[in-house]
N, C-alpha and C. Protein backbone atom coordinates (compact mmCIF):
# COMPACT_ATOMS: atom_id res chain seq x y z
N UNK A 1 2.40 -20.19 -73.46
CA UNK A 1 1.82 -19.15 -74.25
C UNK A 1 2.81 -18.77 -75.34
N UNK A 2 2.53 -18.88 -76.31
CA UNK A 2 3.42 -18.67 -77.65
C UNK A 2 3.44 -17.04 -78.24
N UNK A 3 2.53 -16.47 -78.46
CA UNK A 3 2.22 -15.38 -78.54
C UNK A 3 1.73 -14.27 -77.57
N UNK A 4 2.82 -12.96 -77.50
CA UNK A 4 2.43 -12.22 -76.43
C UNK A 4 1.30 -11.24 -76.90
N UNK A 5 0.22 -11.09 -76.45
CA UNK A 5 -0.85 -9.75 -76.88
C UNK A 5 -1.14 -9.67 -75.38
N UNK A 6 -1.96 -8.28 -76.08
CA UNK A 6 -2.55 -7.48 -74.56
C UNK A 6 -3.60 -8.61 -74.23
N UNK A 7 -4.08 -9.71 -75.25
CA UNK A 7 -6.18 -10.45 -74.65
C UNK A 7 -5.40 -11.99 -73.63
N UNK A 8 -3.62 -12.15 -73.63
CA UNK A 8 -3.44 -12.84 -72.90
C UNK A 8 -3.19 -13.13 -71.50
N UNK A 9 -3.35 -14.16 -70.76
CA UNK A 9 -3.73 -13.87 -69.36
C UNK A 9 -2.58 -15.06 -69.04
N UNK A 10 -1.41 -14.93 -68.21
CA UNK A 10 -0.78 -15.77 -68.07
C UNK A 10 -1.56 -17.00 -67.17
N UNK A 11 -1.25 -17.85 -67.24
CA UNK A 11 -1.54 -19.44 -66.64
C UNK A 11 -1.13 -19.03 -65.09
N UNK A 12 -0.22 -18.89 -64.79
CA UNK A 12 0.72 -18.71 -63.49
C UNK A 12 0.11 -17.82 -62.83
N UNK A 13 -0.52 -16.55 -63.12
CA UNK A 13 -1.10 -15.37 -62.87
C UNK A 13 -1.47 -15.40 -61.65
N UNK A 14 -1.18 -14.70 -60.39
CA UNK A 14 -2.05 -14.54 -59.49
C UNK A 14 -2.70 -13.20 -58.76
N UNK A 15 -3.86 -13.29 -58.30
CA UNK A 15 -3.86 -11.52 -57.96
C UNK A 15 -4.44 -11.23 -56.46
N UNK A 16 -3.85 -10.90 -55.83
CA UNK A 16 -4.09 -11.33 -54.56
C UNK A 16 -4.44 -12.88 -54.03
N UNK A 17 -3.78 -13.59 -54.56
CA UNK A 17 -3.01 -14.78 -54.56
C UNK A 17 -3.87 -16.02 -54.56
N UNK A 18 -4.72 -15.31 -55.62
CA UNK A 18 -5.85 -16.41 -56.73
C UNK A 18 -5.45 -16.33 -58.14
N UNK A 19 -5.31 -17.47 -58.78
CA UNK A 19 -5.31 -17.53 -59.86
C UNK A 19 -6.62 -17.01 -60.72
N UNK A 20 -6.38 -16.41 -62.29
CA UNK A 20 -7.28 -16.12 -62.68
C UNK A 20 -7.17 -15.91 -64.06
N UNK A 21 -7.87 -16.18 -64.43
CA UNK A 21 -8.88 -16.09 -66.52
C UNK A 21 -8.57 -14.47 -66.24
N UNK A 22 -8.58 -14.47 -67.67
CA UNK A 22 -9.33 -13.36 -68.28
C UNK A 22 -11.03 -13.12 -68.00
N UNK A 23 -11.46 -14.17 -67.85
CA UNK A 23 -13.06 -14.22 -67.71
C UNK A 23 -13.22 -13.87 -66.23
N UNK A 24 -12.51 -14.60 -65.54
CA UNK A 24 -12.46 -14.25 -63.73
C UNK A 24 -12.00 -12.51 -63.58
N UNK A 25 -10.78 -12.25 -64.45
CA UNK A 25 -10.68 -10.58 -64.29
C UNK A 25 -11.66 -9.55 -64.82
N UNK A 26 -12.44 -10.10 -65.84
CA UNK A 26 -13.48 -9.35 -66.42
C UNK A 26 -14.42 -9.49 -65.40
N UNK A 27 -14.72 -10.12 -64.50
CA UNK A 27 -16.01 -10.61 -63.69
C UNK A 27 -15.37 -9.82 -62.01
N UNK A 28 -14.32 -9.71 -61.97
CA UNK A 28 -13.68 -9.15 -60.79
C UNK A 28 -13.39 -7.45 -61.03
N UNK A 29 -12.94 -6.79 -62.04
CA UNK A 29 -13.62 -5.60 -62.28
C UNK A 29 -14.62 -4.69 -62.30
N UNK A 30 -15.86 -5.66 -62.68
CA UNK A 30 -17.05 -5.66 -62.76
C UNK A 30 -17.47 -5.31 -61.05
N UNK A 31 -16.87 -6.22 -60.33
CA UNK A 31 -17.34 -6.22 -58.72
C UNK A 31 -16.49 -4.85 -58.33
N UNK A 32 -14.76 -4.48 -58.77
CA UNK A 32 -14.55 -3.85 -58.58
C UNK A 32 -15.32 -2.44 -58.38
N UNK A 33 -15.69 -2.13 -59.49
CA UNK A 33 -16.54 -0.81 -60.29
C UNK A 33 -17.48 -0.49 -59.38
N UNK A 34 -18.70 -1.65 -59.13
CA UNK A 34 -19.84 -1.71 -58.41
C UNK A 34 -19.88 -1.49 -57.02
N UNK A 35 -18.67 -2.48 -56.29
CA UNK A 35 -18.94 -2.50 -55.13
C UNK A 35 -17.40 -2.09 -54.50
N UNK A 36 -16.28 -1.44 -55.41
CA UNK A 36 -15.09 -1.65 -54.59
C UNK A 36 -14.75 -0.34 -54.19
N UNK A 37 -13.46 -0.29 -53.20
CA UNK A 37 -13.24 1.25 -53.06
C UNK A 37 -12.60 2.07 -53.79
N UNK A 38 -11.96 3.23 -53.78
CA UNK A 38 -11.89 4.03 -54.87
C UNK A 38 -11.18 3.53 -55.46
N UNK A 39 -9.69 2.80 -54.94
CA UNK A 39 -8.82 2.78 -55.79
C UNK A 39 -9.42 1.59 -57.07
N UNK A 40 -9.73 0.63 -56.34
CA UNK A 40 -10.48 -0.25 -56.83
C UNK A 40 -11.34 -0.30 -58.12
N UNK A 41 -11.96 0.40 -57.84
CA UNK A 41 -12.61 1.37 -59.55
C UNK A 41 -12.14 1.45 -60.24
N UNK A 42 -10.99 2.24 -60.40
CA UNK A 42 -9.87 2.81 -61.11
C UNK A 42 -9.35 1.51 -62.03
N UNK A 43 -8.78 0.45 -61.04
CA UNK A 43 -8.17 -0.77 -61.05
C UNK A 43 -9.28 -1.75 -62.10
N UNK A 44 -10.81 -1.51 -61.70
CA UNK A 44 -11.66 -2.24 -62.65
C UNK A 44 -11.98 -1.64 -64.08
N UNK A 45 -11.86 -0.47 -64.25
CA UNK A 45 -12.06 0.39 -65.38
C UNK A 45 -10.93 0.31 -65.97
N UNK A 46 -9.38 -0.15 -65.51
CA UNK A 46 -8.62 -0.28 -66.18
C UNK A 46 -8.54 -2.30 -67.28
N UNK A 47 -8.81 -2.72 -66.31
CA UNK A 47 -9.26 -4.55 -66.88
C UNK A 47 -9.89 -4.15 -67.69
N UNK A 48 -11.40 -3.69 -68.00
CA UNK A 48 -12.22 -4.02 -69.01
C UNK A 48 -11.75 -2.86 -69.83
N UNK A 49 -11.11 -1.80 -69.99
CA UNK A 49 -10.57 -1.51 -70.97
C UNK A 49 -9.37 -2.29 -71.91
N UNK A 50 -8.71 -2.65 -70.47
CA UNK A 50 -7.08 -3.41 -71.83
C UNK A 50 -8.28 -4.77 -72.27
N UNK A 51 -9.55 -5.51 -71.91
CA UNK A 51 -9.84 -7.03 -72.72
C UNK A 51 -10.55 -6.47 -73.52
N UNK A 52 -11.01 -4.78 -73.39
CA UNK A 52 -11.75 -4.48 -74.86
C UNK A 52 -11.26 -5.18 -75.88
N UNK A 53 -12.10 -4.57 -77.55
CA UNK A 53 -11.59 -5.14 -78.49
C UNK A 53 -10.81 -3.81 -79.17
N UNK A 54 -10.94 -2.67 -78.67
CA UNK A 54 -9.70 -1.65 -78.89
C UNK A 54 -8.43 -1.95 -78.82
N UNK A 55 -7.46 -1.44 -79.93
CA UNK A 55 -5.97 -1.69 -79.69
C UNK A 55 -5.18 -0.65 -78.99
N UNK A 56 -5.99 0.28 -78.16
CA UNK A 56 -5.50 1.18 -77.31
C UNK A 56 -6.09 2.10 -76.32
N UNK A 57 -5.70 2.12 -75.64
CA UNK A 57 -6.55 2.82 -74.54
C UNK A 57 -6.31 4.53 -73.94
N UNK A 58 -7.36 5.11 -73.87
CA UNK A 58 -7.61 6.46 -73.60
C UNK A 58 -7.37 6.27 -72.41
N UNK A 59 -6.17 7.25 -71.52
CA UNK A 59 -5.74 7.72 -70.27
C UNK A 59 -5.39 9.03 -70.23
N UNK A 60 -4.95 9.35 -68.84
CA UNK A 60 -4.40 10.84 -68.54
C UNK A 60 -3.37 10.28 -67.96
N UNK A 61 -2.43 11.43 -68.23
CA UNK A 61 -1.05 11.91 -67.49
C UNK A 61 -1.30 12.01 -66.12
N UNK A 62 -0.26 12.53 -65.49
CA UNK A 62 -0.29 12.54 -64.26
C UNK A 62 -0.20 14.07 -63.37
N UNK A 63 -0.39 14.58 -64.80
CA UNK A 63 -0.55 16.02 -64.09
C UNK A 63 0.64 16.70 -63.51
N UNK A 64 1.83 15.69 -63.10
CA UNK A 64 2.87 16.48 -62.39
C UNK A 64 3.71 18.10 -62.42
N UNK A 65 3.80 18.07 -64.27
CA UNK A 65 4.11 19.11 -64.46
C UNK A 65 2.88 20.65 -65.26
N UNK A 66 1.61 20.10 -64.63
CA UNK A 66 0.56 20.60 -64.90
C UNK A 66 -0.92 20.02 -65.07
N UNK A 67 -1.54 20.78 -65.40
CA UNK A 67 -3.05 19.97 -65.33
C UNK A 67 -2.45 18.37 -66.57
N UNK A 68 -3.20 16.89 -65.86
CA UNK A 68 -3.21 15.80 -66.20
C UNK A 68 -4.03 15.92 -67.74
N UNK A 69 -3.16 15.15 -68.66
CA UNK A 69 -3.94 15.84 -70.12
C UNK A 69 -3.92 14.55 -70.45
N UNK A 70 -4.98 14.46 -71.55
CA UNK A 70 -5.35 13.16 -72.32
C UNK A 70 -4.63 12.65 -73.44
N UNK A 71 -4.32 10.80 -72.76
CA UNK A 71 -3.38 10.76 -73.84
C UNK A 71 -4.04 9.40 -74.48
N UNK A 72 -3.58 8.99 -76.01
CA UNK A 72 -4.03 7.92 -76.22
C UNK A 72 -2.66 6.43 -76.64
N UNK A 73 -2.79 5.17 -76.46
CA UNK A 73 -1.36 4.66 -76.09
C UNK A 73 -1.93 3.09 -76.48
N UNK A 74 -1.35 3.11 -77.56
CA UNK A 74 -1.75 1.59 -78.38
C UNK A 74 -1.15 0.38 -77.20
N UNK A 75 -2.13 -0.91 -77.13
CA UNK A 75 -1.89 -1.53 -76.50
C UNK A 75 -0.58 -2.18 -76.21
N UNK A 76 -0.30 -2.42 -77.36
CA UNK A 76 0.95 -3.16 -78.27
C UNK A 76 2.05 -2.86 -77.84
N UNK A 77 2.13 -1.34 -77.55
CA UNK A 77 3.15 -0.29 -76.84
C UNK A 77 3.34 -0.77 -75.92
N UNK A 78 2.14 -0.99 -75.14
CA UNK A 78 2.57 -1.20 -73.28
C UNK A 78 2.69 -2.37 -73.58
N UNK A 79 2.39 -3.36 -73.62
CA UNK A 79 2.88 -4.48 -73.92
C UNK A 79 4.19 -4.77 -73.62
N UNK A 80 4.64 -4.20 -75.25
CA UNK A 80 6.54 -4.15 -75.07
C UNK A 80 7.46 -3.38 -74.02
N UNK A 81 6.54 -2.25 -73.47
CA UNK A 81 6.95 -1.57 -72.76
C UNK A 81 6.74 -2.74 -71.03
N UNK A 82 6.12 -3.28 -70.52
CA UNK A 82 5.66 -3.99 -69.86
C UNK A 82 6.95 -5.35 -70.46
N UNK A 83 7.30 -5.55 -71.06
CA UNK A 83 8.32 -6.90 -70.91
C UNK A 83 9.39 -6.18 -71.06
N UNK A 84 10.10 -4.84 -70.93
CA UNK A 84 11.36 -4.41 -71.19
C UNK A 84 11.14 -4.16 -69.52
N UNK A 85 9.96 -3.76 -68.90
CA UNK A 85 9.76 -3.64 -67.22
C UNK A 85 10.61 -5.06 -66.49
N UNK A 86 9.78 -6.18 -67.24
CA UNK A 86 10.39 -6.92 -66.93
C UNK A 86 11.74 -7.78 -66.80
N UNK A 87 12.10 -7.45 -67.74
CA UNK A 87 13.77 -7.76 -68.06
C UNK A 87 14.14 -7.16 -67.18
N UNK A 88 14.28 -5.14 -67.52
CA UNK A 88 14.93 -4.64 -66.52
C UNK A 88 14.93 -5.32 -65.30
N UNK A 89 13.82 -5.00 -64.36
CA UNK A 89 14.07 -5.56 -63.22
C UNK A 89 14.00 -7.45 -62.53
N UNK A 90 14.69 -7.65 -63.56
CA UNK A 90 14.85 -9.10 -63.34
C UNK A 90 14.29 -10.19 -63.40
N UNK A 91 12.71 -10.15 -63.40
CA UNK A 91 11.40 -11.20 -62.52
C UNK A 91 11.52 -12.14 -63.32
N UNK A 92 11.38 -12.79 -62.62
CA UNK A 92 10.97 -14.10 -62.92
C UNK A 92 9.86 -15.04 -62.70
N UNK A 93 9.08 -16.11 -63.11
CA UNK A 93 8.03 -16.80 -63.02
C UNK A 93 7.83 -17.01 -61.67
N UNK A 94 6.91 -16.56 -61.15
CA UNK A 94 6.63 -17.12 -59.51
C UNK A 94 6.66 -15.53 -58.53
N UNK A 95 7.95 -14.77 -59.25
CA UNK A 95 7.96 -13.80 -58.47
C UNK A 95 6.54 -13.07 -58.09
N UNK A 96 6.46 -12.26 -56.85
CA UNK A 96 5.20 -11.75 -56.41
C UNK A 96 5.99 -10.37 -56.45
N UNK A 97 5.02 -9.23 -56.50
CA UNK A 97 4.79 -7.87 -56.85
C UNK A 97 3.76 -7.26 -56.46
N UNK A 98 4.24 -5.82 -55.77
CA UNK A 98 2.91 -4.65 -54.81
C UNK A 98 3.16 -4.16 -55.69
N UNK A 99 1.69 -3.82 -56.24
CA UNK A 99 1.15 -2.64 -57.47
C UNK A 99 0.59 -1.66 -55.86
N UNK A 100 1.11 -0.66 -55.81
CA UNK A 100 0.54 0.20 -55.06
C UNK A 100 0.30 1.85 -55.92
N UNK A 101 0.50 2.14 -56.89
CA UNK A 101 0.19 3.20 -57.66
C UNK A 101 -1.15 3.45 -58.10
N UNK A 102 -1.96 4.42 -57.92
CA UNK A 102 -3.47 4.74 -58.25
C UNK A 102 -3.37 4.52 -60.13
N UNK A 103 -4.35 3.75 -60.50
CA UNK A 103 -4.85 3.13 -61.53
C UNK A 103 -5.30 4.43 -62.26
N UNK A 104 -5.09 5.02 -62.04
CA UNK A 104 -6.38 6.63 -62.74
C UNK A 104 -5.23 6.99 -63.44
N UNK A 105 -4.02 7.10 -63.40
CA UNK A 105 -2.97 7.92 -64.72
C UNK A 105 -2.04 6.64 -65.21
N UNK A 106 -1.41 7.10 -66.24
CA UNK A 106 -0.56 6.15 -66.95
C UNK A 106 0.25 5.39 -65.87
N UNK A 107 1.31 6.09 -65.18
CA UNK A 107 2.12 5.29 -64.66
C UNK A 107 1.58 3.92 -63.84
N UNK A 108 0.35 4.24 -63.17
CA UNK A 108 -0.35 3.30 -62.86
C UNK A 108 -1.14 1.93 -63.42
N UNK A 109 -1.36 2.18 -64.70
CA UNK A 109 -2.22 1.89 -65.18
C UNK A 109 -0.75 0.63 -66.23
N UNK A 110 0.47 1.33 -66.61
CA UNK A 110 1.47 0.56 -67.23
C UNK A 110 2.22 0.20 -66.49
N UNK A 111 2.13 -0.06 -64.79
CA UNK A 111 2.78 -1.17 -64.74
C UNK A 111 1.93 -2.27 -63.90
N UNK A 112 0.75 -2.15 -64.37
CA UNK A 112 -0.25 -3.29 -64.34
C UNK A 112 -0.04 -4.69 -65.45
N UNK A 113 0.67 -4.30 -66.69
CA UNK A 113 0.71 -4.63 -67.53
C UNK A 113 1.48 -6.07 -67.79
N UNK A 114 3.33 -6.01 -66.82
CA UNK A 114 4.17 -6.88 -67.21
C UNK A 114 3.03 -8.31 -65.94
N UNK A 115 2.49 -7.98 -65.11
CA UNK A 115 2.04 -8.59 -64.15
C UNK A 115 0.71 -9.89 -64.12
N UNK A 116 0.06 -9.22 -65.24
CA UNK A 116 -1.18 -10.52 -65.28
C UNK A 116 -1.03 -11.02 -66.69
N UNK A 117 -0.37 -10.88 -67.40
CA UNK A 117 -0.31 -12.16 -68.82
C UNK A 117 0.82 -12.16 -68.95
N UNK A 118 1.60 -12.37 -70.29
CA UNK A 118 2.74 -12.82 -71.21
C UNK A 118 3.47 -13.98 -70.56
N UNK A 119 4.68 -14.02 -70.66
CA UNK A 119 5.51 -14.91 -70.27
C UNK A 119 5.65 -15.01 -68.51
N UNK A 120 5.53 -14.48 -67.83
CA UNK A 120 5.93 -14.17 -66.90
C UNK A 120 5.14 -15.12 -65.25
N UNK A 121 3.95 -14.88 -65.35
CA UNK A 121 3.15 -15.41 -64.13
C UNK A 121 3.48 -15.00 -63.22
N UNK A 122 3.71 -13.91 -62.73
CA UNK A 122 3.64 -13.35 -61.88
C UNK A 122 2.71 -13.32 -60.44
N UNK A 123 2.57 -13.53 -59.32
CA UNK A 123 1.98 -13.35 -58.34
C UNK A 123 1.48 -11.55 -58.10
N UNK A 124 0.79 -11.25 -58.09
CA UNK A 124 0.44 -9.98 -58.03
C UNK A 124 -0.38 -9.10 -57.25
N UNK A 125 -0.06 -7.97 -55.75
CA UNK A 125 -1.16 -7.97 -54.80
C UNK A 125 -1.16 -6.54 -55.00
N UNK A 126 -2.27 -6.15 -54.92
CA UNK A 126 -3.13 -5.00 -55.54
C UNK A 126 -3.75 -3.99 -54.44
N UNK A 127 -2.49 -3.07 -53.93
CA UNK A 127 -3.12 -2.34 -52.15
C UNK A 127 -3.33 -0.62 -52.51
N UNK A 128 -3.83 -0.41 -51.55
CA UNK A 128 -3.91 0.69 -51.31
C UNK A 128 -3.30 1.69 -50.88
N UNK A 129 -2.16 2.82 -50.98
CA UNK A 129 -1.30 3.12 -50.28
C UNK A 129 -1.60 4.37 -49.55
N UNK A 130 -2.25 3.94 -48.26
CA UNK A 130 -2.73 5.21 -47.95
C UNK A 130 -1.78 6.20 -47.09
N UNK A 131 -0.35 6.41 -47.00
CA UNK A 131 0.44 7.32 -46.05
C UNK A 131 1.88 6.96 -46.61
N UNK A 132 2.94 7.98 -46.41
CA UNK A 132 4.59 7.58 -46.24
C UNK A 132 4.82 7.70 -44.85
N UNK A 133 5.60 6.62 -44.39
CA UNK A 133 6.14 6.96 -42.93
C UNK A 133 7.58 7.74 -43.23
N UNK A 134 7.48 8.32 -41.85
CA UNK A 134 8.33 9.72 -41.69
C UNK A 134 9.56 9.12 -40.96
């Protein structure tokens, strides 16, 4: 892949440890939305927003330091922001990665990002985190 954009889908890509298109993630969102559980939704409404043909996507904050407010965040951004993820923490081609953060606010939603396209190919499994042990 020569060029990094948000409409690319790495080759290597896996997501729960199937490879997949852009066309397979648009079609797996879709099931998400319809038939998946909550988090799941979240997770499909986030796909067919980043393959829109928008260069940025409408989210919320996370509310932490008050009610979750609406923000808007050019694709392009996370993008770069999503391969400086990656540098930082080291990854490399092949590596696998737990997205366990709810898809509904930013933090969730950007670090979906370094994981299914650019350079990287990442292996990628997509859970639910329902408890902290004590």
């Amino acid at each position: 892949m020569n060029t990094v954009t948000h409409k690319n889908v790495h080759n290597r890509f896996k997501l729960n440890g199937f490879h997949l298109t852009k066309e397979d993630l648009c079609r797996i969102a879709y099931s998400f939305i319809k038939e998946g559980e909550e988090f799941e939704q979240s997770v499909g409404d986030f796909l067919l927003d980043w393959f829109d043909d928008k260069s940025y996507i409408d989210m919320y904050t996370s509310g932490t330091t008050g009610t979750p407010k609406p923000i808007r965040i050019e694709k392009s951004a996370m993008v770069e922001s999503a391969l400086a993820t990656g540098d930082f923490f080291g990854l490399e081609p092949g590596d696998r990665v737990l997205h366990c953060l709810p898809a509904d606010y930013v933090a969730g939603k950007m670090m979906f990002c370094p994981f299914f396209y650019f350079r990287f190919g990442y292996g990628f499994c997509c859970a639910k985190l329902t408890s902290f042990g004590t």
